[in-house]
N, C-alpha and C. Protein backbone atom coordinates (compact mmCIF):
# COMPACT_ATOMS: atom_id res chain seq x y z
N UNK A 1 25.21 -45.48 -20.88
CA UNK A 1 25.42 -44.14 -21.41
C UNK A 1 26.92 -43.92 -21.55
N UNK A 2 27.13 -43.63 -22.21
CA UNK A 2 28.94 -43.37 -22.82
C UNK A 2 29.38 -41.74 -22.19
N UNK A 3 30.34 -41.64 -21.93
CA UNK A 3 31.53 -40.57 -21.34
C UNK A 3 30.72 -39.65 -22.11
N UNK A 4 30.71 -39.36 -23.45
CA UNK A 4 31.05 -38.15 -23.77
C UNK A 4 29.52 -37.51 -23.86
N UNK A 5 28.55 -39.08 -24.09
CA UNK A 5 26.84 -38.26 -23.83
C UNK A 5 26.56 -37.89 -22.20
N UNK A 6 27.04 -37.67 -21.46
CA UNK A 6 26.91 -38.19 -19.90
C UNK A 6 27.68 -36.47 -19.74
N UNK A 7 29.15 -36.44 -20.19
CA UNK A 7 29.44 -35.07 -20.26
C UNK A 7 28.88 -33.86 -21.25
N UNK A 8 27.80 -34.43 -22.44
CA UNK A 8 27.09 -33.12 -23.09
C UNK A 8 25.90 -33.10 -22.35
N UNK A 9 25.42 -34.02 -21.96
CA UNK A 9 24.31 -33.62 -20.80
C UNK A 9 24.81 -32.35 -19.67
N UNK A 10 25.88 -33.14 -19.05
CA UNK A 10 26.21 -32.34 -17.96
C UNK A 10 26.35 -30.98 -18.25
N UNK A 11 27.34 -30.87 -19.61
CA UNK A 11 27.18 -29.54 -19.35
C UNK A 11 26.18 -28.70 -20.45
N UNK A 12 25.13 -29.00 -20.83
CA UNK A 12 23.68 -28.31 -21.39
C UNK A 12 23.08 -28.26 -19.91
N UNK A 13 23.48 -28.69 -18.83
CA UNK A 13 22.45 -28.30 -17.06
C UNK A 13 22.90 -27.29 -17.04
N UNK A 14 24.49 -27.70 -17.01
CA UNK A 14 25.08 -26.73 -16.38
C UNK A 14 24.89 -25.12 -16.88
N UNK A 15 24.50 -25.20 -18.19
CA UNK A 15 24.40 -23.82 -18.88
C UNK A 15 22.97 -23.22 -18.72
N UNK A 16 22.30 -24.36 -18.97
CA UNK A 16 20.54 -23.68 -18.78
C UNK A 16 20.72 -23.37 -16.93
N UNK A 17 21.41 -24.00 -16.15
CA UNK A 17 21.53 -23.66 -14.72
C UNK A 17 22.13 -22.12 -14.88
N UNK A 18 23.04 -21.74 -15.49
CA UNK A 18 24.02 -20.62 -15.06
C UNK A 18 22.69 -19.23 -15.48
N UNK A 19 22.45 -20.31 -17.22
CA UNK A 19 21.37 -18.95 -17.55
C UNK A 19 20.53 -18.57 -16.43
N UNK A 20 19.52 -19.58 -16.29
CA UNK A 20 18.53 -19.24 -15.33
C UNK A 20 18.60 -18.12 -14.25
N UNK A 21 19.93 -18.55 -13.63
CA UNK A 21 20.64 -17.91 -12.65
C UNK A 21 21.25 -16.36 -12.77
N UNK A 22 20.96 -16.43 -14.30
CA UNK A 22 21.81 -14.63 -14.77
C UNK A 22 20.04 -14.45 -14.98
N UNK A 23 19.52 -14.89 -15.45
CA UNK A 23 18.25 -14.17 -15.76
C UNK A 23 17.25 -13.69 -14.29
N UNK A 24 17.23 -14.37 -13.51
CA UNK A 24 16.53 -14.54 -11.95
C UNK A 24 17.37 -14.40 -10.77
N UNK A 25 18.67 -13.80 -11.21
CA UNK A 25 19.10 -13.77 -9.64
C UNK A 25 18.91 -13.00 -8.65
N UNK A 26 18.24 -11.65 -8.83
CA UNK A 26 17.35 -10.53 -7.60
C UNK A 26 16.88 -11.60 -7.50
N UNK A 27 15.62 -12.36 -7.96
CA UNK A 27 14.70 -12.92 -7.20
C UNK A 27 15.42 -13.99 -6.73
N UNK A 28 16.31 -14.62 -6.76
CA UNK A 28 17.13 -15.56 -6.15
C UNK A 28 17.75 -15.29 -4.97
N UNK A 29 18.29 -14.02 -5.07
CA UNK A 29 18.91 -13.24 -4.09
C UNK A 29 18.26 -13.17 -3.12
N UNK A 30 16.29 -12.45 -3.56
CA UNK A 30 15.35 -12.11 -2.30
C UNK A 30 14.69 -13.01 -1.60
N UNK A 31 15.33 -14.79 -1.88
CA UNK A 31 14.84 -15.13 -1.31
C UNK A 31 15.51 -15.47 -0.02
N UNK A 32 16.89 -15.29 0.18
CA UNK A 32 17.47 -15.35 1.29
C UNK A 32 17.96 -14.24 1.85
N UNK A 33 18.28 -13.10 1.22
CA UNK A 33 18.65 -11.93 1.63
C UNK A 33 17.49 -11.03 1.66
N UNK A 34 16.63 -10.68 2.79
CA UNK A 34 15.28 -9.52 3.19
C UNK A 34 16.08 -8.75 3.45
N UNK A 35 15.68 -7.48 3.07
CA UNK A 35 15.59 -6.42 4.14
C UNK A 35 15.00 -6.01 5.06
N UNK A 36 15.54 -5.25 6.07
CA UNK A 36 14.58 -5.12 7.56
C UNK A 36 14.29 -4.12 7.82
N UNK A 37 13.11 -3.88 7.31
CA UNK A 37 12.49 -2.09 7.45
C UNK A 37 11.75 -2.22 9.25
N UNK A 38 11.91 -0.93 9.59
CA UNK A 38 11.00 -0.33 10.97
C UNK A 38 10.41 0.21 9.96
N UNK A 39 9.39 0.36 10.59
CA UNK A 39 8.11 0.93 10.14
C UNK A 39 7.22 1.15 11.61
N UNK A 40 6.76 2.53 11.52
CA UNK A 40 5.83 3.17 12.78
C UNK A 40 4.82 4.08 12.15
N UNK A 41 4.08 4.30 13.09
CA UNK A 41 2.74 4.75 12.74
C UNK A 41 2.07 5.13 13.88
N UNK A 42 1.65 6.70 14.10
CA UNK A 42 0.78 6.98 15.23
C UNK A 42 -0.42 7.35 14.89
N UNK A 43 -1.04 7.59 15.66
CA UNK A 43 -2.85 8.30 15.75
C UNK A 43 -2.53 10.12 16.08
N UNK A 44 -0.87 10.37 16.00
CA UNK A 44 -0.60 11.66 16.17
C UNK A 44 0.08 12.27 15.06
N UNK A 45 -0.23 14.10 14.74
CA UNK A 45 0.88 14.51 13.88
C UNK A 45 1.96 14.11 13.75
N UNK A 46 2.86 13.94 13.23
CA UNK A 46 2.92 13.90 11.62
C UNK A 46 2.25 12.43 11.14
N UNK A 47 1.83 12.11 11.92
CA UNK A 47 1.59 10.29 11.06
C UNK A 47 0.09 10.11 10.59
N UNK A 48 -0.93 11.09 11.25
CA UNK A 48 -2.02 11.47 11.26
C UNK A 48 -2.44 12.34 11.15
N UNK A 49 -2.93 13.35 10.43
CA UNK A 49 -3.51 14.74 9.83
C UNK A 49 -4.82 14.74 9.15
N UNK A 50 -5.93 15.71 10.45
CA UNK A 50 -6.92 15.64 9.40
C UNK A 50 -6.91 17.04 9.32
N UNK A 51 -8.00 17.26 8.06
CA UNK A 51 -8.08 18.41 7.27
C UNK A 51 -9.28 18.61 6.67
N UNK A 52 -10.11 19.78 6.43
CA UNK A 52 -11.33 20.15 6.05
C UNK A 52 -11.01 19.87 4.28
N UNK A 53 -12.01 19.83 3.42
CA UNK A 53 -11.71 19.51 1.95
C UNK A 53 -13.40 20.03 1.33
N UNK A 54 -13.30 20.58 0.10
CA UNK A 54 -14.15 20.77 -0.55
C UNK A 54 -14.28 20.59 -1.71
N UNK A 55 -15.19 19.82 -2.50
CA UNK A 55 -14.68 19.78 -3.83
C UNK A 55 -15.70 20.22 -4.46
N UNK A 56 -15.72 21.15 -5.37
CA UNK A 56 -15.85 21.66 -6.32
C UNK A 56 -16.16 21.10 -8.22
N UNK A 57 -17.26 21.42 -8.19
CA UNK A 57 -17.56 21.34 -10.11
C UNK A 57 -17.84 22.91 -10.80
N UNK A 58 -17.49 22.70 -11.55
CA UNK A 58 -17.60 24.12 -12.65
C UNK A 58 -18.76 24.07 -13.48
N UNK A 59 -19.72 24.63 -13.58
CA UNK A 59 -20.71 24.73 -13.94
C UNK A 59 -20.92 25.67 -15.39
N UNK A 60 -21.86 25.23 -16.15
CA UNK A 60 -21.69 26.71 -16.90
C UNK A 60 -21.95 28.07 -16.92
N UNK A 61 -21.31 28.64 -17.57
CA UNK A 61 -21.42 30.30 -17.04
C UNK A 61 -20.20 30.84 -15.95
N UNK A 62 -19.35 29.92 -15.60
CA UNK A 62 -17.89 30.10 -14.97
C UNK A 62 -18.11 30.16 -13.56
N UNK A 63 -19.12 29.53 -12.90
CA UNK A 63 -19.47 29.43 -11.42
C UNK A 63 -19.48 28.07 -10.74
N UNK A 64 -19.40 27.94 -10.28
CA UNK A 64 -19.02 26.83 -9.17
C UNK A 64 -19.96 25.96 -8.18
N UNK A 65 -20.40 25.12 -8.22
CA UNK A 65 -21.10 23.95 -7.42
C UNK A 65 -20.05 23.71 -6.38
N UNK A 66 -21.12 23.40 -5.36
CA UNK A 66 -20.33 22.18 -4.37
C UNK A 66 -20.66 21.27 -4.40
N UNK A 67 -20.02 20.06 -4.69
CA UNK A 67 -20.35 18.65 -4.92
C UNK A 67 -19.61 17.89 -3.36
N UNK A 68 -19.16 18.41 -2.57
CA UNK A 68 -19.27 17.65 -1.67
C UNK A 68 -18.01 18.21 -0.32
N UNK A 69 -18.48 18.41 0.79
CA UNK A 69 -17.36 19.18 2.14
C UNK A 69 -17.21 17.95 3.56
N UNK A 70 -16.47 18.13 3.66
CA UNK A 70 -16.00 16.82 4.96
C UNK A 70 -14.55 16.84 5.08
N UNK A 71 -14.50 15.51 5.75
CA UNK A 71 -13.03 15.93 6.35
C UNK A 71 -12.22 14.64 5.60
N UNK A 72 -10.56 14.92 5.46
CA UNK A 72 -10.15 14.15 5.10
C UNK A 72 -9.05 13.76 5.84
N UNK A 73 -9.08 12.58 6.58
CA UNK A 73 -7.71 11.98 6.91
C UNK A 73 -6.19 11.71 6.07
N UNK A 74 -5.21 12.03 6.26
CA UNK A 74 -4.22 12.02 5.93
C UNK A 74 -3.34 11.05 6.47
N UNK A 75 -2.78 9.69 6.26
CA UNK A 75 -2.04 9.03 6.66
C UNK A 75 -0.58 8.90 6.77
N UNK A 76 0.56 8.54 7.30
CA UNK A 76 1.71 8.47 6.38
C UNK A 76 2.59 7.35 7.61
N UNK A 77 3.15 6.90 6.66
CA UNK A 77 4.14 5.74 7.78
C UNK A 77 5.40 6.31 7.71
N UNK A 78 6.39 5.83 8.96
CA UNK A 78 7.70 6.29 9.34
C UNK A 78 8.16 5.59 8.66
N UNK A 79 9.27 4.82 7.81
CA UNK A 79 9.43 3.72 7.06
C UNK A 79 11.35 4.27 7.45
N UNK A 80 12.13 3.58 8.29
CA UNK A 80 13.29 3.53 8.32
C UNK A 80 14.27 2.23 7.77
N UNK A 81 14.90 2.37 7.03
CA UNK A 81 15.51 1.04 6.60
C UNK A 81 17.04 1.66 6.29
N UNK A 82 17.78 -0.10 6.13
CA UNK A 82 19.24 0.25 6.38
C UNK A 82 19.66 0.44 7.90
N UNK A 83 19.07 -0.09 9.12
CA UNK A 83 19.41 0.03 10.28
C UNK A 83 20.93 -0.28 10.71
N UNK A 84 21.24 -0.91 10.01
CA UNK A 84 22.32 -2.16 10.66
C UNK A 84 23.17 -2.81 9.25
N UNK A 85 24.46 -3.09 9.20
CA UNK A 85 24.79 -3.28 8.19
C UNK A 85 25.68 -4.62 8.76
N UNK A 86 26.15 -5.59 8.25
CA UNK A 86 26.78 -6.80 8.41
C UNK A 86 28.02 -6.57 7.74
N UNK A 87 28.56 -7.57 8.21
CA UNK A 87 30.13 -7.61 7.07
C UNK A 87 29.87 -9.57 7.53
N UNK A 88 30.00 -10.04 6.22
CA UNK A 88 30.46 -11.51 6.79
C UNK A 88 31.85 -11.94 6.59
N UNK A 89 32.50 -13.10 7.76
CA UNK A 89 33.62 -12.84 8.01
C UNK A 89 33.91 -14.10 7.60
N UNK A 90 35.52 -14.56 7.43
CA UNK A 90 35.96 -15.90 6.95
C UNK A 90 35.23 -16.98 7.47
N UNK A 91 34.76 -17.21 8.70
CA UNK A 91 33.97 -18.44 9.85
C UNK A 91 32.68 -18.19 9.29
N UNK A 92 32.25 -18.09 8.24
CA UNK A 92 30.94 -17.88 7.95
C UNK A 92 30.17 -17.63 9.04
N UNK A 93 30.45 -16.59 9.79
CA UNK A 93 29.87 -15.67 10.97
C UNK A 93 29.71 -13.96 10.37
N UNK A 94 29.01 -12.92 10.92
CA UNK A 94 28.61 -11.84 10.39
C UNK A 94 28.76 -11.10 11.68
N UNK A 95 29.79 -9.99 11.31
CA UNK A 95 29.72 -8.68 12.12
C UNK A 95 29.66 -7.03 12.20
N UNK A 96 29.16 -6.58 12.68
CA UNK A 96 28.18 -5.30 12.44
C UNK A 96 29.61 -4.20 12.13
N UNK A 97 29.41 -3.51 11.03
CA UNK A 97 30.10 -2.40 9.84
C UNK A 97 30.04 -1.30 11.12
N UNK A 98 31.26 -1.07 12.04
CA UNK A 98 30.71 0.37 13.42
C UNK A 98 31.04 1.64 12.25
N UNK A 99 31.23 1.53 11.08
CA UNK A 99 31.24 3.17 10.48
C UNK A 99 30.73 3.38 9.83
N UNK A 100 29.24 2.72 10.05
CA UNK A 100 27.92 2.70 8.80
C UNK A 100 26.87 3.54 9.59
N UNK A 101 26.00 4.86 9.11
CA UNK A 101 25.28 5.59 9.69
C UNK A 101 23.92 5.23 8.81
N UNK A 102 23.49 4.97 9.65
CA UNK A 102 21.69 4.39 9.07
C UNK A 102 20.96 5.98 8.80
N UNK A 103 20.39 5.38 8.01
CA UNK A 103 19.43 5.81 6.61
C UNK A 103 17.79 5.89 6.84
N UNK A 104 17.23 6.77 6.85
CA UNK A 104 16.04 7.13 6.76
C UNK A 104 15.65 6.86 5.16
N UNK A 105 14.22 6.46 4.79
CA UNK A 105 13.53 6.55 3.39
C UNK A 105 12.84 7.42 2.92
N UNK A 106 13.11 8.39 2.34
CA UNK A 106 12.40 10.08 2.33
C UNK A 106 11.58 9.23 0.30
């Protein structure tokens, strides 16, 4: 193979490499960089709420059916993320940002 086919190879990788890389890099990103959510959940208010429910059909003549009364559980998760923030340092070592105030997910 001659110099100069050996260097148009190389660099047609190199370009379908860079593309790839502009087109997919979140997902490139997510595969080494997660985020670290807490997440909680009780069997108590606020995380748990039940509640009476009735539902209702309209009938003709402007009156109202009951199609069905019971109770309905209400779920919801605590979901905190952003706990902790890194800084990485020249020694390819990582140390914690002390003037970063963590973040709730509303």
């Amino acid at each position: 193979m001659h110099t100069s086919t050996a260097a148009n190879w190389a660099a047609a990788a190199g370009t379908l490499f860079a593309g790839l890389v502009a087109l997919f890099k979140e997902e490139l990103q997510s595969l080494f960089f997660r985020p670290k959510f807490k997440v909680e959940i009780g069997t108590r208010p606020p995380f748990c709420v039940k509640t009476g429910s009735v539902v209702y059909d309209r009938v003709p003549g402007g009156t109202f059916k009951i199609l069905w009364t019971g109770s309905i559980y209400y779920a919801r998760l605590w979901i905190q993320f952003v706990t902790k923030v890194e800084r990485a340092t020249r020694g390819r070592s990582y140390e914690a940002v002390d003037a970063f105030v963590p973040s709730n997910l509303r």
